[in-house]
Protein backbone atom coordinates (compact mmCIF):
# COMPACT_ATOMS: atom_id res chain seq x y z
CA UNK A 1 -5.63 -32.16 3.25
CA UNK A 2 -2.54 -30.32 5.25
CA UNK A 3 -3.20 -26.45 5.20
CA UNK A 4 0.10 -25.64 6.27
CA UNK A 5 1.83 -23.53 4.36
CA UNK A 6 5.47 -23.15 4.41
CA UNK A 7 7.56 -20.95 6.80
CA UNK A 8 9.68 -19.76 3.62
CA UNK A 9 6.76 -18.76 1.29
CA UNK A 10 5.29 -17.28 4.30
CA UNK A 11 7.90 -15.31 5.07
CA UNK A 12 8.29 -14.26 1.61
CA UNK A 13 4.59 -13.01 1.82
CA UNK A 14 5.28 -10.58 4.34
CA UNK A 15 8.18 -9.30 3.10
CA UNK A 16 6.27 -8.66 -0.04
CA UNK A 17 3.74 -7.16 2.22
CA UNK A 18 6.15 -4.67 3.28
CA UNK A 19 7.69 -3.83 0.79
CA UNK A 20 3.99 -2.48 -0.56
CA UNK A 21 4.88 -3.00 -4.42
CA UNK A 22 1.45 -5.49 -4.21
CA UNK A 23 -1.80 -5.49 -2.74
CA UNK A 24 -2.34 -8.22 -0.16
CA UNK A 25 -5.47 -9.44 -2.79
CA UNK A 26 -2.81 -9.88 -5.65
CA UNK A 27 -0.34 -11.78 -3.15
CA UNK A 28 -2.89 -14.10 -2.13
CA UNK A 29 -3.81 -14.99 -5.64
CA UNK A 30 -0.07 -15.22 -6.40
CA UNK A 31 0.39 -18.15 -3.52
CA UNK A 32 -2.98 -19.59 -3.50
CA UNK A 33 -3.88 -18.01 0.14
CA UNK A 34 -6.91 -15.79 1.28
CA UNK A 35 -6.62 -12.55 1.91
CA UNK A 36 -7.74 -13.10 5.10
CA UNK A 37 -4.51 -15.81 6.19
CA UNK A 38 -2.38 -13.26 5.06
CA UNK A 39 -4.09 -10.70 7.61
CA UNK A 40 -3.67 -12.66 10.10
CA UNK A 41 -0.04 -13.06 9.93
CA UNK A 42 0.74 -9.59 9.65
CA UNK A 43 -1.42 -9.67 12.95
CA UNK A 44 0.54 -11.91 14.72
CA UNK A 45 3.69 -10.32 13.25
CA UNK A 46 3.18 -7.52 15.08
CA UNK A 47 5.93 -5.36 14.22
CA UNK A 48 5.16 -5.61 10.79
CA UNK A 49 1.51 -4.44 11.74
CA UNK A 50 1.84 -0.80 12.31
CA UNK A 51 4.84 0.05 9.93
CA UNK A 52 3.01 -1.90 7.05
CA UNK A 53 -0.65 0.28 8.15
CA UNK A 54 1.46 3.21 8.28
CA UNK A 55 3.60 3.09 5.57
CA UNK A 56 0.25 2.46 3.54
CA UNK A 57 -2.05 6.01 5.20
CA UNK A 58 1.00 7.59 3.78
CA UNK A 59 1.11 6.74 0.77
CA UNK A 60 -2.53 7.58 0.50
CA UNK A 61 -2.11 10.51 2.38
CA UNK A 62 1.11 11.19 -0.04
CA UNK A 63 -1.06 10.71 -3.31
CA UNK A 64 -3.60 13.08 -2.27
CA UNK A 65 -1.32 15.87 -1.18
CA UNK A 66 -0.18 15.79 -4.79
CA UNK A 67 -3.17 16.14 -6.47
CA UNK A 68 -3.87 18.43 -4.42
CA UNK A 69 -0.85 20.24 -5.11
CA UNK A 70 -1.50 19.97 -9.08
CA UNK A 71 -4.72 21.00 -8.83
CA UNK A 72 -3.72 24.40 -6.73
CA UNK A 73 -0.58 24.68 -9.41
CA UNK A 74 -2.81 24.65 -12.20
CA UNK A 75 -5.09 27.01 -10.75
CA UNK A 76 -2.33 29.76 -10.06
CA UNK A 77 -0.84 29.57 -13.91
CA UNK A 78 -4.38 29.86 -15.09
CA UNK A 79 -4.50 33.10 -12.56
CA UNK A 80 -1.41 34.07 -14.58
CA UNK A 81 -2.44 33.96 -17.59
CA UNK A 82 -5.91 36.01 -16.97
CA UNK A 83 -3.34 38.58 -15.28
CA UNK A 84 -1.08 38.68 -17.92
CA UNK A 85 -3.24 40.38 -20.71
């Protein structure tokens, strides 16, 4: 059985990859490829590497800021509304 997998979809992985529209888990079903191959090019990539790990603690980092910010939002308008009678 030949496990080697094509330089084109491979490359097309990691572009996915950063582009960050999928998981890794959801590309890897999509081609037929653990999680874990697709790991370990972004690994050997290495440039990819820390922009893709970056750009995702942002994101998270992004998502929580804004909750946070809703949460503090709705808090001040209820603050209003007490004030206001």
């Amino acid at each position: 059985m030949n496990n080697k997998i094509n330089e084109g979809i491979k490359t097309k992985i990691l572009e996915e990859v950063k582009k960050g529209e999928k998981t890794i888990a959801d590309l890897g079903v999509e081609n037929s490829i653990s999680s874990k191959t697709i790991y370990r090019w972004i690994k050997e990539a290495g440039e990819t590497s820390p922009s893709y790990w970056t750009l995702r603690k942002l994101k998270q980092e992004n998502r929580a800021l804004k909750e946070l910010i809703g949460a503090i939002t709705l808090e001040m308008e209820k603050g209003k509304k007490k004030g206001s009678f």
